[in-house]
Protein backbone atom coordinates (compact mmCIF):
# COMPACT_ATOMS: atom_id res chain seq x y z
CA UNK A 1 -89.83 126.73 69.81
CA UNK A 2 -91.25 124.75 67.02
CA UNK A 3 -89.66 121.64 65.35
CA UNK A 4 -89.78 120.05 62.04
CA UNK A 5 -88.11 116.45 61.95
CA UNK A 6 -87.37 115.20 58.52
CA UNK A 7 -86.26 111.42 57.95
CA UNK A 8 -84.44 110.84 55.05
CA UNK A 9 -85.45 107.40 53.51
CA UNK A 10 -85.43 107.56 49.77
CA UNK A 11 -81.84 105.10 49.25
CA UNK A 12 -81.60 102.34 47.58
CA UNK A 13 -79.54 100.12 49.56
CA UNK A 14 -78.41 97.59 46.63
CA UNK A 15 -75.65 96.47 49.34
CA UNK A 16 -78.64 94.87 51.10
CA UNK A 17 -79.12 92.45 47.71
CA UNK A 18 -82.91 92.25 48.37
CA UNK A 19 -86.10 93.19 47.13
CA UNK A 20 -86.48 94.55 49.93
CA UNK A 21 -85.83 98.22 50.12
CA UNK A 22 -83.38 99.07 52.78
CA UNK A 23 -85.23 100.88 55.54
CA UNK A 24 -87.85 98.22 56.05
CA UNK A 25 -85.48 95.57 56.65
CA UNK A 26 -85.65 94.76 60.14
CA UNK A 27 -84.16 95.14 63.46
CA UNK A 28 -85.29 93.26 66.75
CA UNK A 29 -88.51 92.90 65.27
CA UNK A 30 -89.39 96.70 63.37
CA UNK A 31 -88.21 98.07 60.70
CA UNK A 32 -85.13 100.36 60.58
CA UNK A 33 -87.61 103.15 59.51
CA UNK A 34 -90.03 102.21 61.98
CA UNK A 35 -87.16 102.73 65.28
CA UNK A 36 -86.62 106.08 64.09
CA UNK A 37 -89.99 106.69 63.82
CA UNK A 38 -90.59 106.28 66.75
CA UNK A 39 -87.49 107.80 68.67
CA UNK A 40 -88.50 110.86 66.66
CA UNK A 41 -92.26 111.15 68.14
CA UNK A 42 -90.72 111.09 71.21
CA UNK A 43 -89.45 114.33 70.98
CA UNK A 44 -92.57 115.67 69.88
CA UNK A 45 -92.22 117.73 66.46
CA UNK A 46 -94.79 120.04 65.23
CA UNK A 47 -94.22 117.77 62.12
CA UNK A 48 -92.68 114.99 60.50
CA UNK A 49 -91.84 114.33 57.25
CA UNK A 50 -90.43 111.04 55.43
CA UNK A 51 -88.60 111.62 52.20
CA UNK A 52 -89.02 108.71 50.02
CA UNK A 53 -87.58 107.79 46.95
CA UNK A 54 -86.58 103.95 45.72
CA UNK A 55 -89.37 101.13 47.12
CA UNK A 56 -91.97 103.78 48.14
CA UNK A 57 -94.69 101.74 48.03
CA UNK A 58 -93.47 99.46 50.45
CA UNK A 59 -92.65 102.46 53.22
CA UNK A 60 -95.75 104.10 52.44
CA UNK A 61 -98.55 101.92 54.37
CA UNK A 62 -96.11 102.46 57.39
CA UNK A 63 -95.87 106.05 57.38
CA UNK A 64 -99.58 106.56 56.79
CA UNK A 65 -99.60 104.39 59.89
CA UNK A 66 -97.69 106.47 61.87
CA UNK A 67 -99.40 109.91 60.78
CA UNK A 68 -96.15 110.93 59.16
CA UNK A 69 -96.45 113.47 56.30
CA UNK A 70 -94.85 112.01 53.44
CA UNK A 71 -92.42 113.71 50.38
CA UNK A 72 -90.88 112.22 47.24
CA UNK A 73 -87.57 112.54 45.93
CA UNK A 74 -87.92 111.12 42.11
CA UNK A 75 -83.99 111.12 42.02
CA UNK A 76 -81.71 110.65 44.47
CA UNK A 77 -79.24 113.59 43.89
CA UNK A 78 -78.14 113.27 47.76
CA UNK A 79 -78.93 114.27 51.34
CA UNK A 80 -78.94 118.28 50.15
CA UNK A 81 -81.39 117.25 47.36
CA UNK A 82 -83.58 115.11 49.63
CA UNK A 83 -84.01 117.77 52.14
CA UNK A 84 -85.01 120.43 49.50
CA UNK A 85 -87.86 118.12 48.66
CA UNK A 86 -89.25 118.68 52.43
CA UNK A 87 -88.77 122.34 52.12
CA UNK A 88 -92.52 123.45 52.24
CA UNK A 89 -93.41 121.05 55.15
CA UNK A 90 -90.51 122.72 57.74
CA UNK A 91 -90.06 126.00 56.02
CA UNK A 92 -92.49 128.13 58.51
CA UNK A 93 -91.12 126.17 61.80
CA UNK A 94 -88.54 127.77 64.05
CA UNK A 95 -86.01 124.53 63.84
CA UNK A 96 -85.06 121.14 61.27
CA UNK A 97 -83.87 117.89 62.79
CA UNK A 98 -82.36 116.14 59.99
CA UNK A 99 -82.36 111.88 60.85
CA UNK A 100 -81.98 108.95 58.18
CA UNK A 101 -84.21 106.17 57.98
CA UNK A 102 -81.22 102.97 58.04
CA UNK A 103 -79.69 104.50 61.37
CA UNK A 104 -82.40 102.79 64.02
CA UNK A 105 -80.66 103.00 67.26
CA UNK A 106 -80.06 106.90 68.16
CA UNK A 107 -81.51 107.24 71.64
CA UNK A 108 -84.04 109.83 72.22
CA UNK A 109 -81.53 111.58 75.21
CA UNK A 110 -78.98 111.54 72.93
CA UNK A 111 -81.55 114.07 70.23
CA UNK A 112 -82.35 115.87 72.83
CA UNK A 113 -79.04 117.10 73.95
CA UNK A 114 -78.36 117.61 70.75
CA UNK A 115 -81.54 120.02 70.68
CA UNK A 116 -80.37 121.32 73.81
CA UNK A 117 -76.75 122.64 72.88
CA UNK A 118 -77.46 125.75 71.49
CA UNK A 119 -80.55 128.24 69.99
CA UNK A 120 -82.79 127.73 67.58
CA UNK A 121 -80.63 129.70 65.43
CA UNK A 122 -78.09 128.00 65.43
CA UNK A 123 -76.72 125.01 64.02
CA UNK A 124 -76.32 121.72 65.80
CA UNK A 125 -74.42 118.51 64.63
CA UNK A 126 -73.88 115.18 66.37
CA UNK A 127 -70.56 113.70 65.86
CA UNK A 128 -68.53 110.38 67.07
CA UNK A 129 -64.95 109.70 67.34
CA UNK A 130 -64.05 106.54 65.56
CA UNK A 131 -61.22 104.20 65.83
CA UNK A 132 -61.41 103.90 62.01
CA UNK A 133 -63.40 106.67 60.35
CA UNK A 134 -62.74 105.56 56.82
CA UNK A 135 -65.89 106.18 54.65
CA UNK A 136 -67.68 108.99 56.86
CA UNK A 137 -67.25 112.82 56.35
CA UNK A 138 -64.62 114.65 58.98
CA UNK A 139 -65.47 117.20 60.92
CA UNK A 140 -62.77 119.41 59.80
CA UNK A 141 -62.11 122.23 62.92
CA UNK A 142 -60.02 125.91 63.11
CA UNK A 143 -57.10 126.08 65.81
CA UNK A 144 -59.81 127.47 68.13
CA UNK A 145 -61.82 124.26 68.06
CA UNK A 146 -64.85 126.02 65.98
CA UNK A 147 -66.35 123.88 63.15
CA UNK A 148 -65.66 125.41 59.83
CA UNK A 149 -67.24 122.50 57.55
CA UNK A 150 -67.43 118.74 56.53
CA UNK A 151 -65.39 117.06 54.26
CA UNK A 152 -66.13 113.57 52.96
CA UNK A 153 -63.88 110.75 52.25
CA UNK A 154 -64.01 111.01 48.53
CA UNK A 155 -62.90 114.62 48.64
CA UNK A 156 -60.40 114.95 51.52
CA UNK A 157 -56.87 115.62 51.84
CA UNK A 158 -54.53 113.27 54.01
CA UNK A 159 -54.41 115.60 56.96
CA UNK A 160 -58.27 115.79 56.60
CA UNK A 161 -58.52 111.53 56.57
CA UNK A 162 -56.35 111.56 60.07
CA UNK A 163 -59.11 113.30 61.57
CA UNK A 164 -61.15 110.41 63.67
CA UNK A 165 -64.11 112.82 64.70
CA UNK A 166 -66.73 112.18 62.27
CA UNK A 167 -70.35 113.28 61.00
CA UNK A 168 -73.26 111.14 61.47
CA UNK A 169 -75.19 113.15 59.46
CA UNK A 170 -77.86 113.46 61.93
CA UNK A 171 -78.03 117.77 62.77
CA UNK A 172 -80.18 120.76 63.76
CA UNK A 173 -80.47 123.50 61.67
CA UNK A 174 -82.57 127.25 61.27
CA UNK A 175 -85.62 126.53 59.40
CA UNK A 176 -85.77 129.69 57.59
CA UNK A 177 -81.92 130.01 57.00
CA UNK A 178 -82.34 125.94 55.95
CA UNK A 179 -85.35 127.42 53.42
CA UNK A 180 -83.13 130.02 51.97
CA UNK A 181 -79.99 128.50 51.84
CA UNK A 182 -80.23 125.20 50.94
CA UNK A 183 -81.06 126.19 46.81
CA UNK A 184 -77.38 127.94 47.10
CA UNK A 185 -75.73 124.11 47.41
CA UNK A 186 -73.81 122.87 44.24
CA UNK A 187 -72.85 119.19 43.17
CA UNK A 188 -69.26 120.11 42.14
CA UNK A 189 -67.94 116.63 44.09
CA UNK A 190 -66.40 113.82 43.68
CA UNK A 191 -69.48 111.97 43.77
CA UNK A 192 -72.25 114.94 42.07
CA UNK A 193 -74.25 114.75 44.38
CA UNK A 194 -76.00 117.72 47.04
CA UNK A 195 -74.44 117.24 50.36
CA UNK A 196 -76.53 118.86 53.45
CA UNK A 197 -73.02 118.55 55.06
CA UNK A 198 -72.11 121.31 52.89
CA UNK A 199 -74.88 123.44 54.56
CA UNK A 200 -71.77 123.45 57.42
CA UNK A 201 -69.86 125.75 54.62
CA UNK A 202 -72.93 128.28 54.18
CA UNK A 203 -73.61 128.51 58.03
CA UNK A 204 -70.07 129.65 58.64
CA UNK A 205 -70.16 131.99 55.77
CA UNK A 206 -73.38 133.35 56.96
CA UNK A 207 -71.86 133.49 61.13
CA UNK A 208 -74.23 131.16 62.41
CA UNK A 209 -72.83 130.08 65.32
CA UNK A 210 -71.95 125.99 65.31
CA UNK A 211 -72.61 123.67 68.59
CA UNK A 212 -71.32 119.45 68.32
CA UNK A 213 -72.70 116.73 70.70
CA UNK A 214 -69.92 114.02 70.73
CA UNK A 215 -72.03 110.67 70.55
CA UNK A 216 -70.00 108.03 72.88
CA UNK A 217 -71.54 104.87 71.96
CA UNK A 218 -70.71 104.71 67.90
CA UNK A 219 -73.76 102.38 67.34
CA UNK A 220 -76.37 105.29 68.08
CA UNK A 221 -74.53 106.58 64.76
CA UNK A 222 -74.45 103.89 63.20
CA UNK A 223 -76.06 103.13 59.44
CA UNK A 224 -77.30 100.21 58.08
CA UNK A 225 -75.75 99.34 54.57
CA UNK A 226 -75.69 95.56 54.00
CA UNK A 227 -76.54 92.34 56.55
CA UNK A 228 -73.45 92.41 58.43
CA UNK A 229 -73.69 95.69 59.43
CA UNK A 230 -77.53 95.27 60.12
CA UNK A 231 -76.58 92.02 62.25
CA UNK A 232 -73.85 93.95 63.93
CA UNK A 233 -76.71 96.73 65.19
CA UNK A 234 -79.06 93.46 66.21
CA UNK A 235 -76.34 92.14 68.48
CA UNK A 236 -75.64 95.74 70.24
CA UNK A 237 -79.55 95.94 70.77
CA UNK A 238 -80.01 92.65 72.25
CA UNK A 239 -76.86 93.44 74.43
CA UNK A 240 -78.36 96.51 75.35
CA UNK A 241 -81.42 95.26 76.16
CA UNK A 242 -80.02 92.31 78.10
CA UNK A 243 -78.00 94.76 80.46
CA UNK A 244 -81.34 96.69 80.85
CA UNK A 245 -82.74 93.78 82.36
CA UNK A 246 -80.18 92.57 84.79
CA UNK A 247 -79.87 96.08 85.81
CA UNK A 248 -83.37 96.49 86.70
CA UNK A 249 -83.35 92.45 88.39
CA UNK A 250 -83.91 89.78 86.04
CA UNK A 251 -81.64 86.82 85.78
CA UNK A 252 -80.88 85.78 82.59
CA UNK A 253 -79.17 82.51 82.06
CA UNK A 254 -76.54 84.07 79.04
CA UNK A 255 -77.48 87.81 78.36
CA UNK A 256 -76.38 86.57 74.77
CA UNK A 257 -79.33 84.84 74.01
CA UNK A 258 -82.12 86.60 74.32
CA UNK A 259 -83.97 88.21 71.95
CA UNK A 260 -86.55 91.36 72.35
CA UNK A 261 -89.04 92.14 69.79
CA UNK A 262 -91.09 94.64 71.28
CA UNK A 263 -91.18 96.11 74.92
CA UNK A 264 -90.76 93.58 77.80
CA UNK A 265 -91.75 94.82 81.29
CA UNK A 266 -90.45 92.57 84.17
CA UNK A 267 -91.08 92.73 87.87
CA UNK A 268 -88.54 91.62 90.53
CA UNK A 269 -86.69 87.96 90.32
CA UNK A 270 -88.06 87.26 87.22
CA UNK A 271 -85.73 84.06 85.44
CA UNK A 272 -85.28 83.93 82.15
CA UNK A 273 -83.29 80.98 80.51
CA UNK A 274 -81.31 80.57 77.25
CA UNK A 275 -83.41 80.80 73.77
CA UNK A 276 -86.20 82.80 74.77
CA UNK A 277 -87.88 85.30 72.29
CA UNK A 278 -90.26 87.86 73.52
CA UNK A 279 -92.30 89.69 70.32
CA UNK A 280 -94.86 93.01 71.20
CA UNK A 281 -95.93 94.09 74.49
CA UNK A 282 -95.20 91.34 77.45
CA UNK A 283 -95.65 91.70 80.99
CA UNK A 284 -94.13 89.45 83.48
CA UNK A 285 -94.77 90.11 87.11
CA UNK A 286 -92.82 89.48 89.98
CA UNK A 287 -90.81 85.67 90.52
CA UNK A 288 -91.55 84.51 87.11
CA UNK A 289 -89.84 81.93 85.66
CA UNK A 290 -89.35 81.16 81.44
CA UNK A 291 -87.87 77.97 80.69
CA UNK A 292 -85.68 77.65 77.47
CA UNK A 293 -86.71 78.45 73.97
CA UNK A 294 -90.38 79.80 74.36
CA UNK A 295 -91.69 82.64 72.35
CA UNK A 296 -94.17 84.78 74.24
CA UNK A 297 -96.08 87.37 72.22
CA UNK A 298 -98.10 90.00 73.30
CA UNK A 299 -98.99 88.35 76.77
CA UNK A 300 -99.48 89.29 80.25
CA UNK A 301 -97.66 86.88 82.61
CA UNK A 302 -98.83 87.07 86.28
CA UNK A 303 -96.94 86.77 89.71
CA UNK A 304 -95.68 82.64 90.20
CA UNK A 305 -95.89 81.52 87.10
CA UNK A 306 -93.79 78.84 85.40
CA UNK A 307 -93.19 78.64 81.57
CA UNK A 308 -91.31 75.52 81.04
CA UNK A 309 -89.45 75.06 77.43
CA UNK A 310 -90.04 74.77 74.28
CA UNK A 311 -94.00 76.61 74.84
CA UNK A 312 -95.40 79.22 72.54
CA UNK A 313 -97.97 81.68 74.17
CA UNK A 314 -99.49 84.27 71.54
CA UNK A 315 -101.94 87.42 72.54
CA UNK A 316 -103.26 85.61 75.91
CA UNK A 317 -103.33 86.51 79.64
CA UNK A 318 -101.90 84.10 82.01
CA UNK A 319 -102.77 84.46 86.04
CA UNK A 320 -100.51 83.88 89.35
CA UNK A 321 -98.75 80.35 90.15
CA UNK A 322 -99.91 79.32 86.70
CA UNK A 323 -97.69 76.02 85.53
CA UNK A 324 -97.19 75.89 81.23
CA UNK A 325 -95.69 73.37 79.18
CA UNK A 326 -93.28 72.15 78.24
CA UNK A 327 -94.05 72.21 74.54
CA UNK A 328 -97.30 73.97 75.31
CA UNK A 329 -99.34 76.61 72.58
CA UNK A 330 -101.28 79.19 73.64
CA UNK A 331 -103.09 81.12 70.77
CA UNK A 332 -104.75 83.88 70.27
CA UNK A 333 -107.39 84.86 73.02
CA UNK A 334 -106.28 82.26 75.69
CA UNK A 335 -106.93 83.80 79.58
CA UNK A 336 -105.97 81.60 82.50
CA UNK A 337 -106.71 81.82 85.73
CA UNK A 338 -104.71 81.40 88.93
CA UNK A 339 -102.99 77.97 89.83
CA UNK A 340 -104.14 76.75 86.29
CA UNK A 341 -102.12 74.65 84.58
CA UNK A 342 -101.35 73.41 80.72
CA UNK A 343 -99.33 70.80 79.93
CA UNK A 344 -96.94 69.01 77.42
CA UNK A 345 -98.17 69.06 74.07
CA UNK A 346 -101.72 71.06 74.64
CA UNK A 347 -102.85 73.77 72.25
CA UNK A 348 -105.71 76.34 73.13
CA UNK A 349 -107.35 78.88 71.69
CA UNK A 350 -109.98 81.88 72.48
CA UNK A 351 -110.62 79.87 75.89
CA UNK A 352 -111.24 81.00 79.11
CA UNK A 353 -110.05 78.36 81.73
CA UNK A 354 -110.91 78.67 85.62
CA UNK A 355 -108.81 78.43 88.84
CA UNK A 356 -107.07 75.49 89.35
CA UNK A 357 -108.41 73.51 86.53
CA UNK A 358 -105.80 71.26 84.67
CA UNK A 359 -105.58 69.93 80.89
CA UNK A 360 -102.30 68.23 81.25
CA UNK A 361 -101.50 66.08 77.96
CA UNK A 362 -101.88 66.53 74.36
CA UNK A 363 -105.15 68.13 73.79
CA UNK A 364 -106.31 71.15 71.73
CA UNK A 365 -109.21 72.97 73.70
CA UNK A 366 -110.52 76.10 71.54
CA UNK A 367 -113.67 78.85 72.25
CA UNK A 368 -114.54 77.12 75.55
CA UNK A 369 -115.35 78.29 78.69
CA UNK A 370 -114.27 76.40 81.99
CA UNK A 371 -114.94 76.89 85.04
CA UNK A 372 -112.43 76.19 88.35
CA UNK A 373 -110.87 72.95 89.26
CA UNK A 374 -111.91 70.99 85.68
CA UNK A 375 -109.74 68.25 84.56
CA UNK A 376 -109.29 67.12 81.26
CA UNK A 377 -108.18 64.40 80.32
CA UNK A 378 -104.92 63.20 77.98
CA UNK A 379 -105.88 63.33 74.28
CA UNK A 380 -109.69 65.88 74.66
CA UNK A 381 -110.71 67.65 71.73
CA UNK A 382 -113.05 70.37 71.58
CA UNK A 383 -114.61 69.83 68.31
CA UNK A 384 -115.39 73.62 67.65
CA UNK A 385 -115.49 73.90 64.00
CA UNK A 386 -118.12 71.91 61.79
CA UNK A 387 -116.08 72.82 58.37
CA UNK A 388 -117.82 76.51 58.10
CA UNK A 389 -118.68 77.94 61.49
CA UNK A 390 -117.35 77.95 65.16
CA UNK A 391 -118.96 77.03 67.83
CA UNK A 392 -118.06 76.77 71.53
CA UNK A 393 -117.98 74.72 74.26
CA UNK A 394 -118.96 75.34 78.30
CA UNK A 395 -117.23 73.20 80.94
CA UNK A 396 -118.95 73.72 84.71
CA UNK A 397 -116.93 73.78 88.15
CA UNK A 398 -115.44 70.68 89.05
CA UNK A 399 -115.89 69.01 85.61
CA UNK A 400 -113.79 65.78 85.22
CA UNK A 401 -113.31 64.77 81.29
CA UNK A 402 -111.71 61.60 80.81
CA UNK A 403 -109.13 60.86 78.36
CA UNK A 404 -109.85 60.93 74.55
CA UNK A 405 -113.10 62.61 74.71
CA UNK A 406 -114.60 64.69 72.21
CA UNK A 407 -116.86 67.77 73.05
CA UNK A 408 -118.91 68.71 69.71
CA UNK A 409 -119.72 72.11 70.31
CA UNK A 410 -121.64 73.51 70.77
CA UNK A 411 -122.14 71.98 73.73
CA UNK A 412 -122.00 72.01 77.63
CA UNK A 413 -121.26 69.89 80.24
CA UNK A 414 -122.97 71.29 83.54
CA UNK A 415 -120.66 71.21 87.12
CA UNK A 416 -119.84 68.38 88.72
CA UNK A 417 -120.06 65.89 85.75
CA UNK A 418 -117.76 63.11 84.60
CA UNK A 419 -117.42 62.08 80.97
CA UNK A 420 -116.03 58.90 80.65
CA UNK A 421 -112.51 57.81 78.50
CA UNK A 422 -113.54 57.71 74.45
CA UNK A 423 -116.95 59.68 74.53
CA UNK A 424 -118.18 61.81 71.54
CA UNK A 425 -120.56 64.79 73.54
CA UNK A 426 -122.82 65.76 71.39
CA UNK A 427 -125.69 66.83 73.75
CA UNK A 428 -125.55 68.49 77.58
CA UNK A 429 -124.06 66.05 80.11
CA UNK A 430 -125.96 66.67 83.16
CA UNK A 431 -123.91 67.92 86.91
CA UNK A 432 -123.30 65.44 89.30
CA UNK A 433 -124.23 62.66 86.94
CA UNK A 434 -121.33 60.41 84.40
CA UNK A 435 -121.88 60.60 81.20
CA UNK A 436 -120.36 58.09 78.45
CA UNK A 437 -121.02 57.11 74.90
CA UNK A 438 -120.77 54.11 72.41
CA UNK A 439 -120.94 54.45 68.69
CA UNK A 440 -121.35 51.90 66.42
CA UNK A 441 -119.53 53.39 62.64
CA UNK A 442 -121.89 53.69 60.09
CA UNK A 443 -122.30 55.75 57.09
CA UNK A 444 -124.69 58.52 55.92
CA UNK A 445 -125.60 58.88 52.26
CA UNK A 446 -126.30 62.12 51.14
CA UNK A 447 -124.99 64.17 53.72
CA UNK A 448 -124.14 67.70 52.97
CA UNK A 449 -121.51 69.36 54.84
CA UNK A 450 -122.89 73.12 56.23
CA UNK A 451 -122.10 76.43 54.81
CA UNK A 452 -120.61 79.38 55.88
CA UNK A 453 -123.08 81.84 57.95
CA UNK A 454 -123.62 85.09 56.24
C-alpha cells in the first residue's frame, strides 16, 4: 500500500500581520511547516509534496532541507485547487493524505488511525466535536450515521450550523479516483473558491465507501490563523510536554513554565525549576538538578550534576557530579569532565577541562585544554585570539593559576605549576616550578597588528 502525503502551504495568512509568511512562524522552537513535516515522515510516504504559493522563497530552503518534493500554486483558488497542483506527484500511488502546513500539532497515532480505518479505496476524514464550531465546515450525516458531504459555514443552513462535529480538513483519499475526480470540482460558493471538502460530494456519488476518526483533543485540529491562536497552540504544547515529563519522573517546580524547543530526554529524579528553556537535542541523566532560568542547548548533561540559575550552556557535554553557575556560559564546544566545576560569572568556549579541576569566578577560558584537578583563579583570561587567528592554550594536571592571570596562547603551562596573581604567560611555565611576571608599560612604534591566515 503506497502513500502520497501532500501538505498544503501556499496561504497567505494576512491575520498573522507579518512579513512573515504564515507557516514559518514558529511553534516551541520550529516552524508550523516544519512540525508537520516531520509528523508526516513518520509515517513513511512513498512521497511528499509541499504546495506552495504566497512567501515561497522563504519555505523553500526548508523543504529542500527536508527532501520534500515541492509544487506551486500561482493562485490560491482553494484547498481543491491546491491539491490539483500535486496531481502528477501522487497520481500513480495507491493512497493521498491531505495535511496543511499552519496545523503543527496532529500526533502521528492520531494519522495513523486515521490510515487505519478503512481500505485504500476508500475515503478517510478526521473530524472533532467542538463546543463552538463556528467558522469550520460540518460534517453533515444521513439518519444512518453515513457521511454524505461537507458543508462550510458560509454556505450552510441553520440545521446544518447546529451540527458541532466538524472537518479538520486533514483526510485520506484514492489516488486514482483523487486523479480523476478532482478536475470535476466547481467554485459555485459563497466564497469561489475549489473546496477538496467537496470531493466528500463526488465520493458518495461515485459509492466510495466513507470511514471518520473523531479527534478528542481539538488542538491536534487545530489551525494557526493569527498570534493568539498560535500562542494558544504554544501553551497546549508546553502543557503537553510538561505532563510528559512528570509522567515519565521529572519534578518540575510549575509545569507552566517550562519551555521545550527541541527533544529533551531525562533520566529518573531529574529537578527542573521555574524559567528553564531547553532548545535542540538535550540529555539529562539520572538525579539532575536545573536551577531557575537557564537555557541549555544542544547539551548532554551527565548523572549528579547541578545547574544553578541564571547559566547558559550551548552545544557542550557536561560529565557526572559536575557543579555550574550560577550565571555561568558555556559555548560552543565546551566538554567537562566529572566533579568539574564552573562558577559565577565564567564563560568558556571550545575547552576541554579535566576531572575535578575548578575555575570558580569571573573568567572566560576559550580553546584550552586542562588537565584534572587545575584551579584557576578569579578574573583568568585565556588570551586566545591575537585580532586575526586563534590560538590555544594547554593547562597540565594539578595546575594552580592565580587570580588575574593572563595565558597568551598559544601557550602551556606544564603539571604541577603555579602562576602567580597578575601574570601575563607568554612563554611555557615549567611543572613543579612558580612562575610570575612584572611588566613595566611601554609603547611600541610601528607595530603592525597580524593578518588573517589563508
Amino acid at each position: 500500500m503506497s502513500l502520497s502525503i501532500v501538505i498544503l502551504a501556499a496561504g497567505k495568512g494576512t491575520r498573522m500581520k507579518s512579513a512573515i509568511t504564515k507557516v514559518m512562524h514558529k511553534l516551541a522552537g520550529r516552524s508550523l511547516l516544519e512540525h508537520v513535516i516531520e509528523t508526516a515522515k513518520g509515517l513513511q510516504p512513498t512521497n511528499l509534496t509541499g504546495v506552495l504559493g504566497n512567501g515561497a522563497d522563504q519555505v523553500r530552503p526548508l523543504l529542500e532541507s527536508k527532501s520534500v518534493i515541492e509544487v506551486m500554486q500561482y493562485e490560491q483558488l482553494g484547498t481543491g485547487h491546491a491539491v490539483m497542483q500535486a496531481t502528477q506527484q501522487f497520481a500513480t500511488t495507491s493512497q493521498v493524505l491531505v495535511l496543511y502546513g499552519d496545523v503543527p500539532l496532529t500526533q502521528l497515532s492520531t494519522l495513523q488511525q486515521l490510515l487505519a480505518c478503512g481500505g485504500e479505496d476508500s475515503l478517510r476524514i478526521l473530524t472533532t466535536k467542538l463546543d463552538d464550531p463556528t467558522g469550520y465546515g460540518r460534517i453533515v450525516r444521513n439518519s444512518a450515521g453515513e457521511v454524505i458531504c461537507i458543508t462550510e459555514q458560509k454556505d450552510a443552513d441553520q440545521q446544518t450550523l447546529a451540527i458541532d462535529e466538524v472537518n479538520s480538513g486533514i483526510m485520506v483519499l484514492p489516488a486514482k479516483w483523487l486523479a480523476e475526480s478532482v478536475e470535476k470540482l466547481t467554485n459555485n460558493n459563497a466564497q469561489g473558491e475549489y473546496y477538496l471538502t467537496d470531493m466528500v460530494a463526488l465520493a458518495v456519488a461515485d459509492g466510495i465507501v466513507i470511514n471518520t476518526v473523531c479527534c478528542e483533543d481539538n488542538a491536534e485540529v487545530a489551525g494557526v490563523n493569527n498570534r493568539i491562536q498560535l500562542a494558544d497552540l504554544e501553551s497546549h504544547y508546553q502543557s503537553l510536554k510538561a505532563e510528559e515529563l512528570m509522567i515519565s519522573g521529572v519534578t518540575l517546580a510549575d509545569p507552566s513554565r517550562i519551555d521545550i524547543r527541541g527533544k529533551l530526554t531525562t533520566g529518573t529524579d531529574v529537578t527542573i525549576d521555574i524559567n528553564v528553556i531547553f532548545e535542540g537535542n538535550v540529555s539529562l541523566a539520572n538525579n539532575v538538578e536545573i536551577g531557575a532560568n537557564c537555557i541549555i542547548k544542544d547539551t548532554i548533561i551527565g548523572e549528579g550534576t547541578v545547574i544553578l540559575p541564571n547559566s547558559v550552556i550551548d552545544s557542550s557535554t557536561i560529565g557526572a557530579n559536575v557543579n555550574i553557575g550560577p550565571f555561568a556560559r558555556l559555548r560552543l564546544g565546551t566538554v567537562l569532565a566529572d566533579k568539574a566545576k564552573i562558577g559565577n560569572f565564567v564563560e568558556t568556549k571550545n575547552v576541554n577541562i579535566g576531572k575535578g579541576s575548578k575555575v570558580n569566578h569571573l573568567s572566560y577560558i576559550g580553546d584550552t585544554d586542562m588537565g584534572a584537578d587545575v584551579n584557576i583563579g578569579a578574573g583568568t583570561i585565556t588570551c586566545n585570539y591575537d585580532g586575526a587567528n586563534k590560538h590555544r592554550t594547554v593547562i597540565g594536571d594539578r595546575a594552580f593559576i592565580g587570580s588575574d592571570t593572563q595565558l597568551v596562547a598559544p601557550v602551556t603551562v606544564e603539571e604541577g605549576a603555579t602562576i602567580g596573581a597578575g601574570t601575563t604567560l607568554r612563554k611555557t611555565a615549567s611543572a613543579d616550578a612558580l612562575t610570575l611576571t612584572k611588566s613595566v608599560q611601554k609603547t611600541v612604534t610601528g607595530w603592525q597588528r597580524p593578518v588573517k591566515k589563508k
